[in-house]
N, C-alpha and C. Protein backbone atom coordinates (compact mmCIF):
# COMPACT_ATOMS: atom_id res chain seq x y z
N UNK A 1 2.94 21.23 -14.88
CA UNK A 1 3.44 21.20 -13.52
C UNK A 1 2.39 20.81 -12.49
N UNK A 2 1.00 21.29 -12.92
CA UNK A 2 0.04 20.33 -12.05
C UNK A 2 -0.78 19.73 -12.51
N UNK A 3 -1.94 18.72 -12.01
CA UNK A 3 -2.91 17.94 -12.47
C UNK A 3 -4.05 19.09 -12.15
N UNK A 4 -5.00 18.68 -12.69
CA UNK A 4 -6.83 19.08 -12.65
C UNK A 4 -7.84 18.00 -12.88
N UNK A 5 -8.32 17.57 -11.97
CA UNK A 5 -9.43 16.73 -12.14
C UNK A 5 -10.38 17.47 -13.05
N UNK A 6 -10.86 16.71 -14.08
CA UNK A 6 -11.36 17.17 -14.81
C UNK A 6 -13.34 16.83 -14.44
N UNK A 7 -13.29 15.70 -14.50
CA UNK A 7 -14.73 14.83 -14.13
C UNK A 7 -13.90 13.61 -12.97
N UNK A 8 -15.27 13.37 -11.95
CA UNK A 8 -15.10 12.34 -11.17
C UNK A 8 -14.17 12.63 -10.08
N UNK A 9 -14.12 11.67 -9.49
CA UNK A 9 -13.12 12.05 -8.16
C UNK A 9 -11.38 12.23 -7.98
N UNK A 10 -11.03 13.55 -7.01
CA UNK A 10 -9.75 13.74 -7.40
C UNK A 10 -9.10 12.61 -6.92
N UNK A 11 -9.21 11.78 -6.31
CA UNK A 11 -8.75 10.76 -5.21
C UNK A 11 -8.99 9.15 -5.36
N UNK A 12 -8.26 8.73 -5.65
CA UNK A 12 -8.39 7.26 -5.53
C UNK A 12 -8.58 6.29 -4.62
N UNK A 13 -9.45 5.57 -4.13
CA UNK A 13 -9.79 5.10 -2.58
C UNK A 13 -9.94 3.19 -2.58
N UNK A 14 -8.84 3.02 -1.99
CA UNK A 14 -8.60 1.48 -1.90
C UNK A 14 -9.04 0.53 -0.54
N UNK A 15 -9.92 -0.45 -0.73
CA UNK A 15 -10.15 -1.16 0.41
C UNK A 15 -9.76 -2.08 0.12
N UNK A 16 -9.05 -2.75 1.02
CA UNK A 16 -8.52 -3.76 1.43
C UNK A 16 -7.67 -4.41 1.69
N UNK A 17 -7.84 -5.64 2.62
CA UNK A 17 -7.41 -5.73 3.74
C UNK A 17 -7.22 -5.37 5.02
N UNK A 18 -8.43 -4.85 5.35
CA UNK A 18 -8.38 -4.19 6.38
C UNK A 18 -8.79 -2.90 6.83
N UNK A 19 -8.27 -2.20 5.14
CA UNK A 19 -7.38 -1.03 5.23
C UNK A 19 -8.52 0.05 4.23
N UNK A 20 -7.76 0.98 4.93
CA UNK A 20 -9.15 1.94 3.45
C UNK A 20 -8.05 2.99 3.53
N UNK A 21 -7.73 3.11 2.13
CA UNK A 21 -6.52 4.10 1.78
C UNK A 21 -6.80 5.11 0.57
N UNK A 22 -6.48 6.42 1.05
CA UNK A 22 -6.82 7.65 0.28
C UNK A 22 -5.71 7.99 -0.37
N UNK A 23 -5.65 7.87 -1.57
CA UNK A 23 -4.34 8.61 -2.30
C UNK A 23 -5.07 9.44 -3.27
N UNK A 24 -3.85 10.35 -3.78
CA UNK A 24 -3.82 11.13 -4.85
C UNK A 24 -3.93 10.45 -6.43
N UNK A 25 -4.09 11.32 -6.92
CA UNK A 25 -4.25 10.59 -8.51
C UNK A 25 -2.69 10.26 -9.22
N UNK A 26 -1.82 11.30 -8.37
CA UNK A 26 -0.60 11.24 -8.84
C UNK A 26 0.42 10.38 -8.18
N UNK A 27 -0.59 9.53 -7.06
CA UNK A 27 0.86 8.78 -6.82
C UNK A 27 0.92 7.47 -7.14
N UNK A 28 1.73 6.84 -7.19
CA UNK A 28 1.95 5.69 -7.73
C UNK A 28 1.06 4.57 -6.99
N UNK A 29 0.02 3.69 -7.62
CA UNK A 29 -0.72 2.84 -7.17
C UNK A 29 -0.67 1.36 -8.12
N UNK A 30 -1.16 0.35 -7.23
CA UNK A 30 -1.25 -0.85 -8.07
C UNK A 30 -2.65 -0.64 -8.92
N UNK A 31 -2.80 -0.62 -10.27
CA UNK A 31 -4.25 -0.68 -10.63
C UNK A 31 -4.74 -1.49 -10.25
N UNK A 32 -3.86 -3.17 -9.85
CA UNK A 32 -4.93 -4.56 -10.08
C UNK A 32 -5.05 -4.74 -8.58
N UNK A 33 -6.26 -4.31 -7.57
CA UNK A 33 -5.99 -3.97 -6.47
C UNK A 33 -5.74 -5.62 -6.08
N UNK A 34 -6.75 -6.47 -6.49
CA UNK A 34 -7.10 -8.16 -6.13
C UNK A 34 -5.62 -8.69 -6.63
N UNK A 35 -4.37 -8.38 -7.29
CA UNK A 35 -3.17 -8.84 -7.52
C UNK A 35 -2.13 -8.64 -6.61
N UNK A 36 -2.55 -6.39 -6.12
CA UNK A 36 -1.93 -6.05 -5.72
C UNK A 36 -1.87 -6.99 -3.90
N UNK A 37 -3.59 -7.24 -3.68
CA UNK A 37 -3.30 -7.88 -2.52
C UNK A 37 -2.35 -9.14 -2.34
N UNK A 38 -2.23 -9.98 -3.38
CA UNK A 38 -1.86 -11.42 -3.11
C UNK A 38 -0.11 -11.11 -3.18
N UNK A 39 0.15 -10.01 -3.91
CA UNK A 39 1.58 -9.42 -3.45
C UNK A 39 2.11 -8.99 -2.12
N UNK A 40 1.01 -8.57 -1.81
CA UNK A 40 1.12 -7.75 -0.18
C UNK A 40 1.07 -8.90 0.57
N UNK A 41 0.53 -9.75 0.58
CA UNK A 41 0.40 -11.24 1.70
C UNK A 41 1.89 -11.73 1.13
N UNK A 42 2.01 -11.84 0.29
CA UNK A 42 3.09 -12.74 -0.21
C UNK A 42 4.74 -11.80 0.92
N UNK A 43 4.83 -10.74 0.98
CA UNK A 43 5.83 -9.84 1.49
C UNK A 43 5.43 -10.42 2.80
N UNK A 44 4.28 -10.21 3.99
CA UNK A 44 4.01 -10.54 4.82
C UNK A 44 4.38 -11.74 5.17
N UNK A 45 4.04 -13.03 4.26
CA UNK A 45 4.48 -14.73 4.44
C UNK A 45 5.96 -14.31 4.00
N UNK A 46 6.84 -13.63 3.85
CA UNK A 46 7.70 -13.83 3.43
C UNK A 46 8.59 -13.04 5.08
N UNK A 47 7.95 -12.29 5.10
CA UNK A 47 8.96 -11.82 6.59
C UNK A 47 8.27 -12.70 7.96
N UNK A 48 7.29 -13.61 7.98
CA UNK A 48 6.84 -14.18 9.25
C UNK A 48 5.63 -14.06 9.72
N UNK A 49 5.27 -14.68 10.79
CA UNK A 49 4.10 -14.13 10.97
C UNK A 49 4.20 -12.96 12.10
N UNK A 50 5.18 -12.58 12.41
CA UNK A 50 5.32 -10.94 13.28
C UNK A 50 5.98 -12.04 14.68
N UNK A 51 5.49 -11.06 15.96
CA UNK A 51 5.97 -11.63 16.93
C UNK A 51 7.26 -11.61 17.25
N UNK A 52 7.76 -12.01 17.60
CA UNK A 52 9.17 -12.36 18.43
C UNK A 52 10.22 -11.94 17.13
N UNK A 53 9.73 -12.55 15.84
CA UNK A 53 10.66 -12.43 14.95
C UNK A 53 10.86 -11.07 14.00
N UNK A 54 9.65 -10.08 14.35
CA UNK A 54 9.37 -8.84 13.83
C UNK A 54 10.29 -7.77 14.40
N UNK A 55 10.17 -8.12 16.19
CA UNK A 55 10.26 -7.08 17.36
C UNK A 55 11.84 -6.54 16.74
N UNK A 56 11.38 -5.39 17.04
CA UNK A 56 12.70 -4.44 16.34
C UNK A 56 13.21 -4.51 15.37
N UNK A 57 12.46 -5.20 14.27
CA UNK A 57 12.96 -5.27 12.99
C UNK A 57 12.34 -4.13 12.21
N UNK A 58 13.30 -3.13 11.06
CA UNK A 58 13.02 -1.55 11.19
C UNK A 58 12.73 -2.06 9.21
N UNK A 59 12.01 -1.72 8.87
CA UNK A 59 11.89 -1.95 7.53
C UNK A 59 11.52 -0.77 6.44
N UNK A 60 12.49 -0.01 5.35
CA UNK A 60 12.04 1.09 5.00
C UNK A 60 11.50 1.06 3.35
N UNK A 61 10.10 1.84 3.46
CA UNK A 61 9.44 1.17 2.06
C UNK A 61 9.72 2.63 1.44
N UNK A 62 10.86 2.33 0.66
CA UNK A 62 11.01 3.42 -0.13
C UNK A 62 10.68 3.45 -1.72
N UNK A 63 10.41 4.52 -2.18
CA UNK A 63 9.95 4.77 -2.99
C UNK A 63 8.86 3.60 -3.64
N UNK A 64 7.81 3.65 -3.09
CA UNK A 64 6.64 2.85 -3.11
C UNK A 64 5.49 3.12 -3.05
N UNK A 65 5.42 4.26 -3.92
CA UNK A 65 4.42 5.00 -3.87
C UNK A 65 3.02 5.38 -2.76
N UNK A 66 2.78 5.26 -2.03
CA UNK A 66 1.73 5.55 -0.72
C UNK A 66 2.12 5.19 0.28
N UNK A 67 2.96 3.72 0.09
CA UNK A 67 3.58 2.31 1.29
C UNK A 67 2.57 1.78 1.45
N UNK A 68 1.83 0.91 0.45
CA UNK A 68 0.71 0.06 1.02
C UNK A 68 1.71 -1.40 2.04
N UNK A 69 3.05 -1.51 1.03
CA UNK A 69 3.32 -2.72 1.68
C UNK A 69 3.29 -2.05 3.36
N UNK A 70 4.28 -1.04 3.88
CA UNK A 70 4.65 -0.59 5.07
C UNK A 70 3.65 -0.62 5.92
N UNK A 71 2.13 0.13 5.25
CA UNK A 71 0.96 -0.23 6.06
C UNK A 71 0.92 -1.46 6.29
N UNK A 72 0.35 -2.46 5.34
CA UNK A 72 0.22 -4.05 6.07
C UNK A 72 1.21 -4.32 7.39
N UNK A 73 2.70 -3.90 6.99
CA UNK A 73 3.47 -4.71 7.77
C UNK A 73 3.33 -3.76 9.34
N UNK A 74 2.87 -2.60 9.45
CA UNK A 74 2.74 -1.50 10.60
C UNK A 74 2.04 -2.60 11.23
């Protein structure tokens, strides 16, 4: 019912893009972070480049383990 870090850090810590993100060991992450980015741009080129065409557009990242996409697009 729970985890224990046994050796090394309880926390997994991702840079990039920008971004420096702290998760748990238990939540769902991309291992291939350099794949996971070119996925995350790819969602981004895929909704616009923001602006006029973003404004009030409500987008919900569910079940996606941390929301790296939701961050980028914040």
């Amino acid at each position: 019912p729970r985890s224990r870090t046994l050796l090394g850090a309880g926390r997994l810590e991702e840079r990039a893009d920008g971004l420096v993100l702290s998760t748990s060991l238990e939540s769902f992450a991309q291992v291939n972070a350099e794949m996971a980015s070119v996925l995350y741009a790819e969602v981004v080129r895929a909704l616009g480049s923001g602006g006029d065409r973003l404004d009030g557009l409500r987008i919900a990242d569910l079940y996606a383990g941390y929301g790296p996409i939701g961050l980028r697009l914040a």
